[in-house]
C-alpha atoms as a PDB file:
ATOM      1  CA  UNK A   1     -19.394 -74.346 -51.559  1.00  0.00           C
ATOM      2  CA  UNK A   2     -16.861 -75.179 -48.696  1.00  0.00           C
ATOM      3  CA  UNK A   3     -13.267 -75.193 -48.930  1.00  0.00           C
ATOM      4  CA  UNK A   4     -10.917 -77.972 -48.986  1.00  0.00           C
ATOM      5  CA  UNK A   5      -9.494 -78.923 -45.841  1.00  0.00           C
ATOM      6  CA  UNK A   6      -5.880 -78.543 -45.740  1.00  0.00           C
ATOM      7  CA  UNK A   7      -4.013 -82.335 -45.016  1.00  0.00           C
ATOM      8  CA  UNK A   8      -1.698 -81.748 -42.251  1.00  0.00           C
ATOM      9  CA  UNK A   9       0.690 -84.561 -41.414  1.00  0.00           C
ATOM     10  CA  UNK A  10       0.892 -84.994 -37.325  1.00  0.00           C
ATOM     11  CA  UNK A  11       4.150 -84.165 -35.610  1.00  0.00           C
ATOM     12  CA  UNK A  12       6.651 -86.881 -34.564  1.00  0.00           C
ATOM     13  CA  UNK A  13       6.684 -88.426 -31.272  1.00  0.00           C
ATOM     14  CA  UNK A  14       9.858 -88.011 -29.664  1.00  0.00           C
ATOM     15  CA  UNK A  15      11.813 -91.023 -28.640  1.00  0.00           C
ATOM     16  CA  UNK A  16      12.361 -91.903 -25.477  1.00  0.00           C
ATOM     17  CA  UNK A  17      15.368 -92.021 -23.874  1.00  0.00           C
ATOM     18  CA  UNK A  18      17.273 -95.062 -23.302  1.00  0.00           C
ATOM     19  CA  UNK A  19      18.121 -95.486 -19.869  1.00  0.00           C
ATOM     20  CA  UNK A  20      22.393 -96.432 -19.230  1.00  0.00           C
ATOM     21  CA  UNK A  21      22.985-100.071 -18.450  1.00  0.00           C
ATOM     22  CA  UNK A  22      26.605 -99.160 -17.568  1.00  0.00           C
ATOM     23  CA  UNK A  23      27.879 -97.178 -14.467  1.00  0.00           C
ATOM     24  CA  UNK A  24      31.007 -96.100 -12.597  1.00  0.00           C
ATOM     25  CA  UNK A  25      32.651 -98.209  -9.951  1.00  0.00           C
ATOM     26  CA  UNK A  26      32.312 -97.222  -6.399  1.00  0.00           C
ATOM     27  CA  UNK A  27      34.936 -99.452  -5.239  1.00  0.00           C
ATOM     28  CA  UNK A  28      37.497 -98.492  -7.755  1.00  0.00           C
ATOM     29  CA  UNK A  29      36.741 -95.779  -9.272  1.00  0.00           C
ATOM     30  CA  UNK A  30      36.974 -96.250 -12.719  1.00  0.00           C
ATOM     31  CA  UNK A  31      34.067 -95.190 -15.243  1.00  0.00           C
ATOM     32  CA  UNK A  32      31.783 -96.864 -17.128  1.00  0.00           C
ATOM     33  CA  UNK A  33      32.789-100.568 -15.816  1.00  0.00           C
ATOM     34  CA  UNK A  34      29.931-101.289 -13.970  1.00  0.00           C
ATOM     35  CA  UNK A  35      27.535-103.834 -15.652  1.00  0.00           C
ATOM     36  CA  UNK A  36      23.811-104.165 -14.842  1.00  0.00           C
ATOM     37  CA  UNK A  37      21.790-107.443 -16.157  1.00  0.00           C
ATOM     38  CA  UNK A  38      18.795-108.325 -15.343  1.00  0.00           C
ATOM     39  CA  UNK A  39      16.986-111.556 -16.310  1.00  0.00           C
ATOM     40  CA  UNK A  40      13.611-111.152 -15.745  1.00  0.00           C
ATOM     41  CA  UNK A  41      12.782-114.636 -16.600  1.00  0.00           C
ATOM     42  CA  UNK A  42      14.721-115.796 -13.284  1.00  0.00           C
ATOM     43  CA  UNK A  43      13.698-112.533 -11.009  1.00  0.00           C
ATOM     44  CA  UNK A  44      17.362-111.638 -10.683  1.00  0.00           C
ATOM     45  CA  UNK A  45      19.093-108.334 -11.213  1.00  0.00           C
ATOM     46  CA  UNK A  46      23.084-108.580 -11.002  1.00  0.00           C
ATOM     47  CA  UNK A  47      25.679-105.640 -11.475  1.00  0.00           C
ATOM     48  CA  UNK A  48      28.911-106.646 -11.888  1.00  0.00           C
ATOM     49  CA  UNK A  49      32.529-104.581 -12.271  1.00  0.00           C
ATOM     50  CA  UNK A  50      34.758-105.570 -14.912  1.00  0.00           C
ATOM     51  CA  UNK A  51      37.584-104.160 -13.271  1.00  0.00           C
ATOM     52  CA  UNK A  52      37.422-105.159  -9.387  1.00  0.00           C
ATOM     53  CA  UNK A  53      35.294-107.675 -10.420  1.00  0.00           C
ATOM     54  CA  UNK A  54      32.587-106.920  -7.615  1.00  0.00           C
ATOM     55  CA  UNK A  55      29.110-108.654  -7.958  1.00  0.00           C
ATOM     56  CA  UNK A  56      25.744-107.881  -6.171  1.00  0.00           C
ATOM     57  CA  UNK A  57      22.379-109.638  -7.154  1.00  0.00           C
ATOM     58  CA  UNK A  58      18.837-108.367  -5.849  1.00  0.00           C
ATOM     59  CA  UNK A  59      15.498-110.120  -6.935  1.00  0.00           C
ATOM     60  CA  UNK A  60      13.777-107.638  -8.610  1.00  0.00           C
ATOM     61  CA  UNK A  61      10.083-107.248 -10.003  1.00  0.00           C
ATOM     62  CA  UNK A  62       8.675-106.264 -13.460  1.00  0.00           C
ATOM     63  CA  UNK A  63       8.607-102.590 -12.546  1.00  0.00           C
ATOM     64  CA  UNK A  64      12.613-102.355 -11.922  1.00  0.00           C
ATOM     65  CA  UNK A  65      15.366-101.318 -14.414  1.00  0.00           C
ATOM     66  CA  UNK A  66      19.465-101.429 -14.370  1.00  0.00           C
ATOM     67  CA  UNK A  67      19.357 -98.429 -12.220  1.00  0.00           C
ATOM     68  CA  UNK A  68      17.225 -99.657  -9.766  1.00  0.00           C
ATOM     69  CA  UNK A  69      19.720-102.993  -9.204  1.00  0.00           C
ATOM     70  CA  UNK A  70      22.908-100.271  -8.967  1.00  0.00           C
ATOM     71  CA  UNK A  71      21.072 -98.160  -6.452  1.00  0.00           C
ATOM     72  CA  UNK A  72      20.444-100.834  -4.286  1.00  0.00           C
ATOM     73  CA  UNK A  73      24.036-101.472  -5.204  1.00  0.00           C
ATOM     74  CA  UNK A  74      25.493 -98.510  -3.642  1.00  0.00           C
ATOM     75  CA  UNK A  75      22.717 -98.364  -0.917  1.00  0.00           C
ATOM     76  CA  UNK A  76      24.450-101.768   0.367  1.00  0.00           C
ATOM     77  CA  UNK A  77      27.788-100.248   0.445  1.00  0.00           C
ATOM     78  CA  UNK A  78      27.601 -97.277   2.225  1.00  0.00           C
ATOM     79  CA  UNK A  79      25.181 -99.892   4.864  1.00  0.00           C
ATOM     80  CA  UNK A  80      28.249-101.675   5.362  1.00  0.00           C
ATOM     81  CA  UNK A  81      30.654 -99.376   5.214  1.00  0.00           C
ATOM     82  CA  UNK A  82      29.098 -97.543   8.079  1.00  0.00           C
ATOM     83  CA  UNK A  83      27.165 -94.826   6.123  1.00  0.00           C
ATOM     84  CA  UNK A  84      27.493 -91.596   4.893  1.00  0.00           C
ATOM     85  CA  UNK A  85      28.700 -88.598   7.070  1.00  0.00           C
END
């Protein structure tokens, strides 16, 4: 005669991590005022500071997140601001 099998439960997935939506200013330097939206029904990402009230909008594809749209962001700033040194 065989033995029972023992019923072991698996283990739980871990979550993922949400990714921020909310950055820090370049302009003015103040933290967390930096809003990223995206509205993927009209292919447009926007970031947007609450403070300065800066906005930049990218189009963006179904692959691209709220960091993605701030990257670009910041990668247009220091373009026109003559780049880093």
């Amino acid at each position: 005669m065989g033995k029972r099998k023992k019923a072991t439960k698996p283990a739980p997935k871990a979550k993922a991590p949400k990714l921020d939506t909310c950055f820090d200013c370049i302009l003015c330097e103040h933290e967390q005022c930096v809003d990223a939206v995206l509205l993927r029904s009209q292919k447009v990402g926007s970031v947007e500071c609450r403070v300065c009230h800066v906005r930049h909008e990218m189009t963006i594809t179904a692959l691209d997140e709220p960091i993605d749209v701030y990257s670009n962001w910041v990668d247009e700033m220091v373009k026109v601001n003559g780049g880093e040194e």
